[in-house]
PDB file of N, CA and C in Angstrom:
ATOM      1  N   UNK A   1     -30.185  32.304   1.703  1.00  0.00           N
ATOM      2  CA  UNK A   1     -28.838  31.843   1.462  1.00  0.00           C
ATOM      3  C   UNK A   1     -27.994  33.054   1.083  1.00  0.00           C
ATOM      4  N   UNK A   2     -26.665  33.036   2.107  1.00  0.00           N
ATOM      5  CA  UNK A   2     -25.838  34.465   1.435  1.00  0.00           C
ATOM      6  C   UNK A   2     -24.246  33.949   0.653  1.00  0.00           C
ATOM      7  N   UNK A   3     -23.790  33.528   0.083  1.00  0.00           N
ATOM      8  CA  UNK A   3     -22.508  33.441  -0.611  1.00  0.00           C
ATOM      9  C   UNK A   3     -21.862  34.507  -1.018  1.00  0.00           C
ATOM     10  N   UNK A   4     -20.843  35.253   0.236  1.00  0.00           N
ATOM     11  CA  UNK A   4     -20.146  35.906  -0.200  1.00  0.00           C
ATOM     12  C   UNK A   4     -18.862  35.985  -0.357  1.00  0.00           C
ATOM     13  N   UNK A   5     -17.762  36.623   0.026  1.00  0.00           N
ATOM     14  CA  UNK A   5     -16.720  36.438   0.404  1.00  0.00           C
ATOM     15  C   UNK A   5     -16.086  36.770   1.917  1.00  0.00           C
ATOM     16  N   UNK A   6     -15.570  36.556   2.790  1.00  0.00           N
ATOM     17  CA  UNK A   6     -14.866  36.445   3.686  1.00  0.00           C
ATOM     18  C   UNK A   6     -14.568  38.063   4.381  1.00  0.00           C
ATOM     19  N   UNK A   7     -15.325  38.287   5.481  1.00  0.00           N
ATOM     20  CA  UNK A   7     -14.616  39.536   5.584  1.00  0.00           C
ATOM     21  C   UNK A   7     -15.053  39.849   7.566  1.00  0.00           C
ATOM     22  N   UNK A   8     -14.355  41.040   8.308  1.00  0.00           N
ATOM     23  CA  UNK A   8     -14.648  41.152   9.786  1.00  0.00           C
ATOM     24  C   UNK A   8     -16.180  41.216   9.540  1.00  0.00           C
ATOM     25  N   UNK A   9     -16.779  41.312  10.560  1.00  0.00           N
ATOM     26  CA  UNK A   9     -18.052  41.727  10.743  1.00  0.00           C
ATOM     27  C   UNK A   9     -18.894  41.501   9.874  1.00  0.00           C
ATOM     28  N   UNK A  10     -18.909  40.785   9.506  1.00  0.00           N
ATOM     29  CA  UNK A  10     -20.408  39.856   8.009  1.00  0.00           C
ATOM     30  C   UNK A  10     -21.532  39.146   8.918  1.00  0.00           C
ATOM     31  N   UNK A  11     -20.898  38.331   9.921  1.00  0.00           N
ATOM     32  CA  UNK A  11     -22.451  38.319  10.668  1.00  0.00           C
ATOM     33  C   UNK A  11     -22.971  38.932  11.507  1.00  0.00           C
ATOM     34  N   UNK A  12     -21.919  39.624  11.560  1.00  0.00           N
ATOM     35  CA  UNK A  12     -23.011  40.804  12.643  1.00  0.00           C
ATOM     36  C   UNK A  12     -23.478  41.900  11.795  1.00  0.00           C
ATOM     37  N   UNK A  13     -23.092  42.295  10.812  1.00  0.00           N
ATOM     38  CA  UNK A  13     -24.101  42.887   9.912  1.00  0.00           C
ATOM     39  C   UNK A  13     -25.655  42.612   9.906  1.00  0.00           C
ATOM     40  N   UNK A  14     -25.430  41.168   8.753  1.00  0.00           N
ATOM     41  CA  UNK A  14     -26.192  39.790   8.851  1.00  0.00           C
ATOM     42  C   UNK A  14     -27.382  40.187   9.839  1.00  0.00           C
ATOM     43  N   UNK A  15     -26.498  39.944  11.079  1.00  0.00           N
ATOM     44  CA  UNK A  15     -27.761  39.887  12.410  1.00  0.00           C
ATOM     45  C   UNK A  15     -28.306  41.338  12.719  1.00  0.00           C
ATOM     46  N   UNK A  16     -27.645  42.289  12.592  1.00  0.00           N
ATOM     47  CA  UNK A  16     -28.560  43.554  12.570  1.00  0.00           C
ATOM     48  C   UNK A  16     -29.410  44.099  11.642  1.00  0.00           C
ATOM     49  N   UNK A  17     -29.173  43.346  10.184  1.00  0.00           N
ATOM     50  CA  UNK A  17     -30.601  43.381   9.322  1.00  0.00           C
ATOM     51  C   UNK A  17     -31.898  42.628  10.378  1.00  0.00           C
ATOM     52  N   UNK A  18     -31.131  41.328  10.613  1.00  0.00           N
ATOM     53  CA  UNK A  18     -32.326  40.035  11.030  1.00  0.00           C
ATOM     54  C   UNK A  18     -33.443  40.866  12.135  1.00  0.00           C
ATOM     55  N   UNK A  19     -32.173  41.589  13.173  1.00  0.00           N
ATOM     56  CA  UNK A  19     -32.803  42.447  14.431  1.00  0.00           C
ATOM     57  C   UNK A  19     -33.687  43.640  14.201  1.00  0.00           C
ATOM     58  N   UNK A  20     -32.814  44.354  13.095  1.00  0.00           N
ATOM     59  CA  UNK A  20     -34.352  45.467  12.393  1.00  0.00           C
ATOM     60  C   UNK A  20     -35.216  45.360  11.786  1.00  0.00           C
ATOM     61  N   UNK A  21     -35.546  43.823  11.132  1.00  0.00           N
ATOM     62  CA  UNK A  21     -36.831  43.207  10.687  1.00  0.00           C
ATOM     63  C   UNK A  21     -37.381  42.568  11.957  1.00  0.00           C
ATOM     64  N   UNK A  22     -37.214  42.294  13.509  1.00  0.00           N
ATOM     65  CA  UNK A  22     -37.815  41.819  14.108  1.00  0.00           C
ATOM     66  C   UNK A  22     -38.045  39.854  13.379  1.00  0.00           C
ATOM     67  N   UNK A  23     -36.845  39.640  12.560  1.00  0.00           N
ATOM     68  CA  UNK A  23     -36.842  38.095  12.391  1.00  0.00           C
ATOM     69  C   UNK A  23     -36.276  37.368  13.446  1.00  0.00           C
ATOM     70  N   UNK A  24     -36.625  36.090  13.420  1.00  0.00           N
ATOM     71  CA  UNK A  24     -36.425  34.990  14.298  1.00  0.00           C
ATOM     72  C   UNK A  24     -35.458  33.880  13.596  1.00  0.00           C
ATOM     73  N   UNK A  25     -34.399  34.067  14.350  1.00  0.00           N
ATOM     74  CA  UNK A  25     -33.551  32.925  13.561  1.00  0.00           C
ATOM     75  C   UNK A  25     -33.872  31.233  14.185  1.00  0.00           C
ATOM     76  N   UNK A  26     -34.487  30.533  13.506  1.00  0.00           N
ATOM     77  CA  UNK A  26     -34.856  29.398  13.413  1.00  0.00           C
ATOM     78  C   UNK A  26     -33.669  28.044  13.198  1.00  0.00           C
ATOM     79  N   UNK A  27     -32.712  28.580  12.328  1.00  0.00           N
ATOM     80  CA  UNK A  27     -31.602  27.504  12.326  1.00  0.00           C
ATOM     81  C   UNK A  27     -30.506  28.677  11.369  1.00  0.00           C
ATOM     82  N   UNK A  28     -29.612  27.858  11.517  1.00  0.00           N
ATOM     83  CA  UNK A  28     -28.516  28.501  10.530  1.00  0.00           C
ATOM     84  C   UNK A  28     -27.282  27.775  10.141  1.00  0.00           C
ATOM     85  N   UNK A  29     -26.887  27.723   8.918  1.00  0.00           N
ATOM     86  CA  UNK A  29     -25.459  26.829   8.654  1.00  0.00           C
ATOM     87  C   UNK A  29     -24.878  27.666   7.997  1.00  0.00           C
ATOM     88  N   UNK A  30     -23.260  27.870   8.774  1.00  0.00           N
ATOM     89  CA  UNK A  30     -22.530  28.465   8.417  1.00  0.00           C
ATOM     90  C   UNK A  30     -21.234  27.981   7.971  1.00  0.00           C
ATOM     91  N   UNK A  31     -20.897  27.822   6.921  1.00  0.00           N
ATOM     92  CA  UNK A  31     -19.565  27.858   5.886  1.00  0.00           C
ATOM     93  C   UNK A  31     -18.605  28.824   5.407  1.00  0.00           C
ATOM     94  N   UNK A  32     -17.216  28.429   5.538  1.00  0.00           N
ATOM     95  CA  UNK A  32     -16.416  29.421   5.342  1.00  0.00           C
ATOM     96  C   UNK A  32     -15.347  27.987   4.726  1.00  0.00           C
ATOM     97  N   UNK A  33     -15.346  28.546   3.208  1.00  0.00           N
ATOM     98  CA  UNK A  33     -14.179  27.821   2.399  1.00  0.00           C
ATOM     99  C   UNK A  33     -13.204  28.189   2.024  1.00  0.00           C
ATOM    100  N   UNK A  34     -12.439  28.837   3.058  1.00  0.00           N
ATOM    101  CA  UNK A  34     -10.784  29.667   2.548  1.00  0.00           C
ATOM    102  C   UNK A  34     -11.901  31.084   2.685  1.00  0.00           C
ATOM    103  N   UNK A  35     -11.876  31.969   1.398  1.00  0.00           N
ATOM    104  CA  UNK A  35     -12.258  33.481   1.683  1.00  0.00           C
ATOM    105  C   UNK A  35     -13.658  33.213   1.291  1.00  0.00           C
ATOM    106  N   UNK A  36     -14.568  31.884   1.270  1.00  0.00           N
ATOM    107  CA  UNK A  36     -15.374  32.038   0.781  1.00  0.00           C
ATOM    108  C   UNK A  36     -16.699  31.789   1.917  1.00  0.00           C
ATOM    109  N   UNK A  37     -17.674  32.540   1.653  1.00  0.00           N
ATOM    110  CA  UNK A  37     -18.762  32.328   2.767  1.00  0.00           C
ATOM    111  C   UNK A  37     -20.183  31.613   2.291  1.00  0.00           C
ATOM    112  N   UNK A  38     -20.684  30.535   2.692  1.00  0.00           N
ATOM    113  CA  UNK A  38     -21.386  30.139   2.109  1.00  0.00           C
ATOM    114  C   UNK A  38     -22.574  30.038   3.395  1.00  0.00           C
ATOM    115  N   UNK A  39     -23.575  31.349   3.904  1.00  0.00           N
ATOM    116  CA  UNK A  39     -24.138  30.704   4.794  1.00  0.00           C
ATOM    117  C   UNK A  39     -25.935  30.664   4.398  1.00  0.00           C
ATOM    118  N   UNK A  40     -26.770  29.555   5.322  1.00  0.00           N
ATOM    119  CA  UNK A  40     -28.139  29.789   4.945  1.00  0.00           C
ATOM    120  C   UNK A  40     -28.529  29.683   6.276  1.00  0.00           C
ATOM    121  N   UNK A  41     -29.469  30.326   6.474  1.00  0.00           N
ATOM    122  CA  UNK A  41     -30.591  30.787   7.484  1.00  0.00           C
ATOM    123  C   UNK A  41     -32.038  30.576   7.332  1.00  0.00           C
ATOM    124  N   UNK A  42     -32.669  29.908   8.217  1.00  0.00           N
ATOM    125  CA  UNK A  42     -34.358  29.431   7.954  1.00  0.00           C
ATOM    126  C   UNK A  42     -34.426  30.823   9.421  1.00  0.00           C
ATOM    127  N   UNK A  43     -35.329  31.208   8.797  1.00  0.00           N
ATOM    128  CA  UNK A  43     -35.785  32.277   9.482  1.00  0.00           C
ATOM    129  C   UNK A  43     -37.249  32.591   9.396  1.00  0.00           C
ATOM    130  N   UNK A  44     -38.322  33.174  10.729  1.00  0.00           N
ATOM    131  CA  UNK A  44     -39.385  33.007  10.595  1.00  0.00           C
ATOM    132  C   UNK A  44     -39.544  35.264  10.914  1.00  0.00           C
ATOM    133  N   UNK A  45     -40.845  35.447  10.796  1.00  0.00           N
ATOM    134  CA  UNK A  45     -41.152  36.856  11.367  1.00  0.00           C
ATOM    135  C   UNK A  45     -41.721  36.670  12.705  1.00  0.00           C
ATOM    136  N   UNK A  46     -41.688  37.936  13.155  1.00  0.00           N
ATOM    137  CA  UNK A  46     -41.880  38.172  14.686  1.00  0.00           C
ATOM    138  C   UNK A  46     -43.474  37.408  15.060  1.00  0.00           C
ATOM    139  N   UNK A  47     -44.241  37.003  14.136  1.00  0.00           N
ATOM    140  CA  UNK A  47     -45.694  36.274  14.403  1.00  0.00           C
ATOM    141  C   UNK A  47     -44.906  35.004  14.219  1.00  0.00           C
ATOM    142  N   UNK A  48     -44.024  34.464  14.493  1.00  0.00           N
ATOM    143  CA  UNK A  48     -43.299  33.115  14.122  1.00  0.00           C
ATOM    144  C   UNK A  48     -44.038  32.622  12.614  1.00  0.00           C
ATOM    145  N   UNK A  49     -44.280  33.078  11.726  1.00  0.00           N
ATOM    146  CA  UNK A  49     -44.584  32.438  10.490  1.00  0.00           C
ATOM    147  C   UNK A  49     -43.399  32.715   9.665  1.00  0.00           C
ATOM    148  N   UNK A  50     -43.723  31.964   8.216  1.00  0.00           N
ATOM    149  CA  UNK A  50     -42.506  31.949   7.327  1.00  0.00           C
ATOM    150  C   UNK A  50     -42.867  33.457   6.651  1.00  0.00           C
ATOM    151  N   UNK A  51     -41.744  34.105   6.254  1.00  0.00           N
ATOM    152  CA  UNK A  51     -41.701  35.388   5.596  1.00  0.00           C
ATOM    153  C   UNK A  51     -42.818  35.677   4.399  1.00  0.00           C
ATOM    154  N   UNK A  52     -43.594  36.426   3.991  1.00  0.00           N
ATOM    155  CA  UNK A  52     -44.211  37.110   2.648  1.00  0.00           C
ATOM    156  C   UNK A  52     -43.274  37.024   1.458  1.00  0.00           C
ATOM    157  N   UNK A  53     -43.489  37.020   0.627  1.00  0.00           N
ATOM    158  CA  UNK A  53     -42.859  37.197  -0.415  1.00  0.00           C
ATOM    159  C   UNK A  53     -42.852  38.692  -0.491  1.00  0.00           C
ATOM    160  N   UNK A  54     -43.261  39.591   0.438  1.00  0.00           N
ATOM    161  CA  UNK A  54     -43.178  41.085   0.189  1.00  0.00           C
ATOM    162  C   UNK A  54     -42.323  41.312   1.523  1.00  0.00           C
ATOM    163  N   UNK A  55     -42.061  40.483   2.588  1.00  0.00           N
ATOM    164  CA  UNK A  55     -41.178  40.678   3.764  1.00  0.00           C
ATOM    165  C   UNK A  55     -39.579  39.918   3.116  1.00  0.00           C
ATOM    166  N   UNK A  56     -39.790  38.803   2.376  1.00  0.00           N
ATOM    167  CA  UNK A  56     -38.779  38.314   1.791  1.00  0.00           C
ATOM    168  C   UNK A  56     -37.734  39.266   0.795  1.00  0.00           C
ATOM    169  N   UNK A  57     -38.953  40.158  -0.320  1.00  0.00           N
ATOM    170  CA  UNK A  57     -38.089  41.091  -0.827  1.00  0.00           C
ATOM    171  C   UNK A  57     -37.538  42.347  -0.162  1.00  0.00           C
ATOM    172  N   UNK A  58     -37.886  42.759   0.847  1.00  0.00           N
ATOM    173  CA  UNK A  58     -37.870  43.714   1.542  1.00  0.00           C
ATOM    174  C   UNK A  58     -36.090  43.275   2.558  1.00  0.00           C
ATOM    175  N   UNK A  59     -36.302  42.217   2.863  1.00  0.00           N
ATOM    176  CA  UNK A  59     -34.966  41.479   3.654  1.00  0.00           C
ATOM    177  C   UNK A  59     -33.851  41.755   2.839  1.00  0.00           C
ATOM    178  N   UNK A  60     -33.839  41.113   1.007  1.00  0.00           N
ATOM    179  CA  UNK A  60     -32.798  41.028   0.426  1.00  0.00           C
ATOM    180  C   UNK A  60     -32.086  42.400  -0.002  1.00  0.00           C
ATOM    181  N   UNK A  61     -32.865  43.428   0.005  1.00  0.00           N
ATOM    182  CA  UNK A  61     -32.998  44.594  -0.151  1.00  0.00           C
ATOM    183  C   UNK A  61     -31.969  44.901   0.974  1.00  0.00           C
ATOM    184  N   UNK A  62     -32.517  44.971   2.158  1.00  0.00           N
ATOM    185  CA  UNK A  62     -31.861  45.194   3.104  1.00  0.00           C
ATOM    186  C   UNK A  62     -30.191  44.778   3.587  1.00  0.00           C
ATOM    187  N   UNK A  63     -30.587  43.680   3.279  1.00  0.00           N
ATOM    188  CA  UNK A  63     -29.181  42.984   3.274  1.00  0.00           C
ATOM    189  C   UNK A  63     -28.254  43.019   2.304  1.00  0.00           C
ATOM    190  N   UNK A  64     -28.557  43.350   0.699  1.00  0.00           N
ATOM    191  CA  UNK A  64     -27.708  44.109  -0.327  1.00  0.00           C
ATOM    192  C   UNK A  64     -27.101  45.491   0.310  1.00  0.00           C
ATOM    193  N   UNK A  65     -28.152  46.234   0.806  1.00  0.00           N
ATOM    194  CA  UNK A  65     -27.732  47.771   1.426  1.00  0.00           C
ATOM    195  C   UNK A  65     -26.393  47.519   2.403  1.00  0.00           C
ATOM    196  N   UNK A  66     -26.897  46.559   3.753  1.00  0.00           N
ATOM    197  CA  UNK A  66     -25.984  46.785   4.574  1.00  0.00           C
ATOM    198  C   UNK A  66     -24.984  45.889   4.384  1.00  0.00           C
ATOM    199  N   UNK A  67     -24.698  45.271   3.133  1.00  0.00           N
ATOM    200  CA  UNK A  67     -23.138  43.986   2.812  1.00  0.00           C
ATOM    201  C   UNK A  67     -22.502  45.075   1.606  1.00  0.00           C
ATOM    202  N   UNK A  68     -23.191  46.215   1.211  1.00  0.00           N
ATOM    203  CA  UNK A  68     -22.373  47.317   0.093  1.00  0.00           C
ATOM    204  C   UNK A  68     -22.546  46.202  -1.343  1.00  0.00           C
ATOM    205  N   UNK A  69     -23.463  45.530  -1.290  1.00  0.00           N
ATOM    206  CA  UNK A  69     -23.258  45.533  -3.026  1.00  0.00           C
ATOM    207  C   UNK A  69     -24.298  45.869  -3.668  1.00  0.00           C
ATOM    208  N   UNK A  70     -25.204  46.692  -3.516  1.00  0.00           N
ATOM    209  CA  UNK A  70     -26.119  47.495  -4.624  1.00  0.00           C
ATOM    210  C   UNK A  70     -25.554  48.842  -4.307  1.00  0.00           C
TER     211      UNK A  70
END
């Protein structure tokens, strides 16, 4: 789940983390409330299973880096 705020290019960010982990987007709901972004993603790894809890931290990581807030 990402809740951020509103801005160009957030899912294509988004999707070029997903593409350099080799994830599989499985479903996705996307929300936008005025400037606000509320989206979630079921996503599997390239063996189609559900993520590690060591591929999971490794994602959020990633996706802090490339949205600029760590």
């Amino acid at each position: 789940e990402i809740i951020s705020y509103d801005r160009p290019g957030l899912l294509a960010k988004i999707g070029l983390v997903f593409a350099k982990r080799q994830l599989n987007l499985e479903q996705a709901k996307i929300a936008t409330l005025g400037q606000r972004v509320e989206d979630v993603f079921i996503l599997s790894n390239k063996d189609k299973q559900r993520l590690s809890d060591e591929e999971a931290k490794a994602l959020t990581q990633d996706l802090l880096e490339a949205l600029n807030v760590c």
